[in-house]
N, C-alpha and C. Protein backbone atom coordinates (compact mmCIF):
# COMPACT_ATOMS: atom_id res chain seq x y z
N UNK A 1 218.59 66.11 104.51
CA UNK A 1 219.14 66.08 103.16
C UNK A 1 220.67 66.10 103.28
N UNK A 2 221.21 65.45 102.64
CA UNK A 2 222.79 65.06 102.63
C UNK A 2 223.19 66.59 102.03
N UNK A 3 224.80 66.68 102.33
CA UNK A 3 225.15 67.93 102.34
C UNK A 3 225.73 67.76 100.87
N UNK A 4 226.03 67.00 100.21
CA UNK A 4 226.12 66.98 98.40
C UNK A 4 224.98 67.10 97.79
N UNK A 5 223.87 66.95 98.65
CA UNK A 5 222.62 67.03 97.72
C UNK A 5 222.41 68.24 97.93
N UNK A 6 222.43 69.28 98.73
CA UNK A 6 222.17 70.93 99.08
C UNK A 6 223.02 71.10 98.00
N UNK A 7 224.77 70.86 98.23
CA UNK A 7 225.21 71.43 97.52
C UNK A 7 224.92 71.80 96.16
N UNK A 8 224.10 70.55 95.52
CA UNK A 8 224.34 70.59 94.08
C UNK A 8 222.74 71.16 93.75
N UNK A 9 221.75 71.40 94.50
CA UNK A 9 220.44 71.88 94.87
C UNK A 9 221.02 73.41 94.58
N UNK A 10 222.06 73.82 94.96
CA UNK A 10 222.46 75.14 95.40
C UNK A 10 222.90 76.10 93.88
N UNK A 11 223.76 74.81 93.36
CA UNK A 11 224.49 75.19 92.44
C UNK A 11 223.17 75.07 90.96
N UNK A 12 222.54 74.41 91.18
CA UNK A 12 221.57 74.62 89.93
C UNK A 12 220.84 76.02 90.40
N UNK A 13 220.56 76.78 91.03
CA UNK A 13 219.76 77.82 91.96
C UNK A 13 220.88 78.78 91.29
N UNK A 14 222.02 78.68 91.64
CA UNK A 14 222.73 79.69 91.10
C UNK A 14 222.86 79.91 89.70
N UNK A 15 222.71 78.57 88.88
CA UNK A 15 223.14 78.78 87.35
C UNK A 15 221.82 79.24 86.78
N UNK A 16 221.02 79.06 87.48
CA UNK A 16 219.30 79.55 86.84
C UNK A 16 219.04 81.14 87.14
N UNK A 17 219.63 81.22 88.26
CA UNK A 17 219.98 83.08 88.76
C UNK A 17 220.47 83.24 87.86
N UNK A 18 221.99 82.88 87.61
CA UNK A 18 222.76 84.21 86.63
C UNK A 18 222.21 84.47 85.02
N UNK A 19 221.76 82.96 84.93
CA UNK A 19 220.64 82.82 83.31
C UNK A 19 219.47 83.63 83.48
N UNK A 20 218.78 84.11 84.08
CA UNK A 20 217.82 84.78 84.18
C UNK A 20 218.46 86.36 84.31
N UNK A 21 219.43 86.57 85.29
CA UNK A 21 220.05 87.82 85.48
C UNK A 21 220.69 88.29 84.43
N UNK A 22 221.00 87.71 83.36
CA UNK A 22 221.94 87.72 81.73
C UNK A 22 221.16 87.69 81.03
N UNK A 23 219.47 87.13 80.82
CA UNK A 23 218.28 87.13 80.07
C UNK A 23 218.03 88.82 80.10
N UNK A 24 218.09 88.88 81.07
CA UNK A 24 217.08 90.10 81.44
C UNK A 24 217.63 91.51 81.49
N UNK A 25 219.61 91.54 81.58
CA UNK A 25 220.06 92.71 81.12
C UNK A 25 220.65 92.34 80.00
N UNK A 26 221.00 91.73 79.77
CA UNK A 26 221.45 90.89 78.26
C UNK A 26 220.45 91.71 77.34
N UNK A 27 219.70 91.25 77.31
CA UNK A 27 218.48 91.05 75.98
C UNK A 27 217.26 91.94 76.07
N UNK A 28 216.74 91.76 77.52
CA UNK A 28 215.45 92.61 77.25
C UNK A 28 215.47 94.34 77.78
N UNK A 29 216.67 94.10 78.52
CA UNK A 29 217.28 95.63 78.97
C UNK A 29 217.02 96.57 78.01
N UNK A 30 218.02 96.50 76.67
CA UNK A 30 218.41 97.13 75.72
C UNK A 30 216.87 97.30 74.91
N UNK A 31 216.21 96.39 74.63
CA UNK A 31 215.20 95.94 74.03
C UNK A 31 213.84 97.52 74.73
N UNK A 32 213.73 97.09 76.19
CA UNK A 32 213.28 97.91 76.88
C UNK A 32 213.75 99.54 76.65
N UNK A 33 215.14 99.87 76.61
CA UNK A 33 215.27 100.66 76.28
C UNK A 33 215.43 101.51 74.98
N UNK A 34 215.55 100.50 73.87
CA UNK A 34 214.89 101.03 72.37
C UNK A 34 213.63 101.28 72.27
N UNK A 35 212.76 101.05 73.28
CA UNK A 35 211.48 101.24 73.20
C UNK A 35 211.15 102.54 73.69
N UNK A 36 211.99 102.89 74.78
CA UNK A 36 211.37 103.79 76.56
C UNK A 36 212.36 105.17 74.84
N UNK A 37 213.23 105.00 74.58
CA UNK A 37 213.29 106.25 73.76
C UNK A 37 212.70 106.33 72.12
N UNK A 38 212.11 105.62 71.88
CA UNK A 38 211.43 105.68 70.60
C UNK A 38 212.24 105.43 69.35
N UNK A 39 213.34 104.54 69.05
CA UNK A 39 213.89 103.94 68.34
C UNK A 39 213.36 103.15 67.79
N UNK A 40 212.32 102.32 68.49
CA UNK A 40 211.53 101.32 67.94
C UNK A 40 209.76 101.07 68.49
N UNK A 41 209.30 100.91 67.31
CA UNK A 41 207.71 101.07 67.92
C UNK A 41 207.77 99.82 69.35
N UNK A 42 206.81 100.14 70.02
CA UNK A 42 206.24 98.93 70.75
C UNK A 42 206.17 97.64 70.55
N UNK A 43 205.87 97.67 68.90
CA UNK A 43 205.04 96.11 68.65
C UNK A 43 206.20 95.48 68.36
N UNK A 44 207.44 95.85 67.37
CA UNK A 44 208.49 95.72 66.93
C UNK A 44 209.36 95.32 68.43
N UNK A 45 209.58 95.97 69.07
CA UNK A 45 210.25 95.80 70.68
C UNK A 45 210.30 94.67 71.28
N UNK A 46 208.33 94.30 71.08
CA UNK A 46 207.73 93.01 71.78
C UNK A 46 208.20 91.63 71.44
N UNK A 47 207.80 91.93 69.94
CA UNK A 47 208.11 90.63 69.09
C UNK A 47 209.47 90.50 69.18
N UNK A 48 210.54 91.57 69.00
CA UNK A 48 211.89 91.31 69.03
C UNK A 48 212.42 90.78 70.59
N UNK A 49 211.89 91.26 71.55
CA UNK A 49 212.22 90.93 72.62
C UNK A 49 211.76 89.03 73.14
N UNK A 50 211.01 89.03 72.91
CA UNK A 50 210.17 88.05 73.28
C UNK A 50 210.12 86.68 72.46
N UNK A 51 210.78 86.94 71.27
CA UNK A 51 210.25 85.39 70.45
C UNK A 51 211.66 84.86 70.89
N UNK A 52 212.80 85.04 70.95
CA UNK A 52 214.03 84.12 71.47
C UNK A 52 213.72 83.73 72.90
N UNK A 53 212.75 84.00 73.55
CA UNK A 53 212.51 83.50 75.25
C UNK A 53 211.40 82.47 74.55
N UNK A 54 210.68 82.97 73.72
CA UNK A 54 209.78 81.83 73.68
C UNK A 54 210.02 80.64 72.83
N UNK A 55 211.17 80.64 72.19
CA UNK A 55 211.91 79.80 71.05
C UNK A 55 212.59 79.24 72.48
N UNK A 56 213.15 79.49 73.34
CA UNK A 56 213.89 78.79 74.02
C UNK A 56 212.91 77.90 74.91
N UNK A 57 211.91 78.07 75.46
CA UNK A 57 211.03 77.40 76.36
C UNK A 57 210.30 76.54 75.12
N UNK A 58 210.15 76.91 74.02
CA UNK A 58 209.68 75.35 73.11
C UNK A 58 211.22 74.53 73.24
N UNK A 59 211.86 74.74 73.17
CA UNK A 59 213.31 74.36 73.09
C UNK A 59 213.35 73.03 74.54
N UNK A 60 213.23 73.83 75.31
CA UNK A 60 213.53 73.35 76.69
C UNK A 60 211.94 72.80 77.30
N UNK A 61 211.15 72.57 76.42
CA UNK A 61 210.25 72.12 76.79
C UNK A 61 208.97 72.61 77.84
N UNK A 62 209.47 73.67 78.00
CA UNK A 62 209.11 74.30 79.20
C UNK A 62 207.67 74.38 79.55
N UNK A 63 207.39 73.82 81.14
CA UNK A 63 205.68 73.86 81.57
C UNK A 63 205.43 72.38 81.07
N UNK A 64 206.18 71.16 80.59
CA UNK A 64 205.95 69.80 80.19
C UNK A 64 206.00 69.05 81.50
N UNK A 65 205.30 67.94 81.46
CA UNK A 65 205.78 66.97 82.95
C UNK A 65 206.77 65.90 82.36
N UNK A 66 208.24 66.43 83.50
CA UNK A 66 209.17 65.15 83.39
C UNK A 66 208.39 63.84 83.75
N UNK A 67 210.16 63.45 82.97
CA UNK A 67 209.37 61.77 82.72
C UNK A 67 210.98 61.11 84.54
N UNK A 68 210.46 60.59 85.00
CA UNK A 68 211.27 59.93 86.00
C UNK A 68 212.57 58.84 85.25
């Protein structure tokens, strides 16, 4: 594999890390922790946590087969 193609192999790897690493203390951290002290019921937590991840994967199509 050519060494621009790693590179840029590399650099999508990283931008999908820090998006996932910013998903997950970003958003569901806090979320998690309105829950773990009882600020907010469970069900309320879930739905709040969870429908902007799943609004984004209808968004992004997500689990679809690209088209070439």
């Amino acid at each position: 594999m050519p060494i621009n193609t790693l590179h840029a192999v590399w650099r999508v790897i990283k931008l999908v890390t820090l998006a996932v690493a910013g998903i997950n203390l970003g958003w569901l951290l806090p979320w998690a922790l309105l829950v773990a002290l009882e600020r907010v019921s469970a069900s309320v937590g879930l739905l709040c946590a969870y429908m902007p991840l799943i609004g984004l994967a209808l968004y992004f199509k997500a689990g679809c087969t690209e088209t070439a």
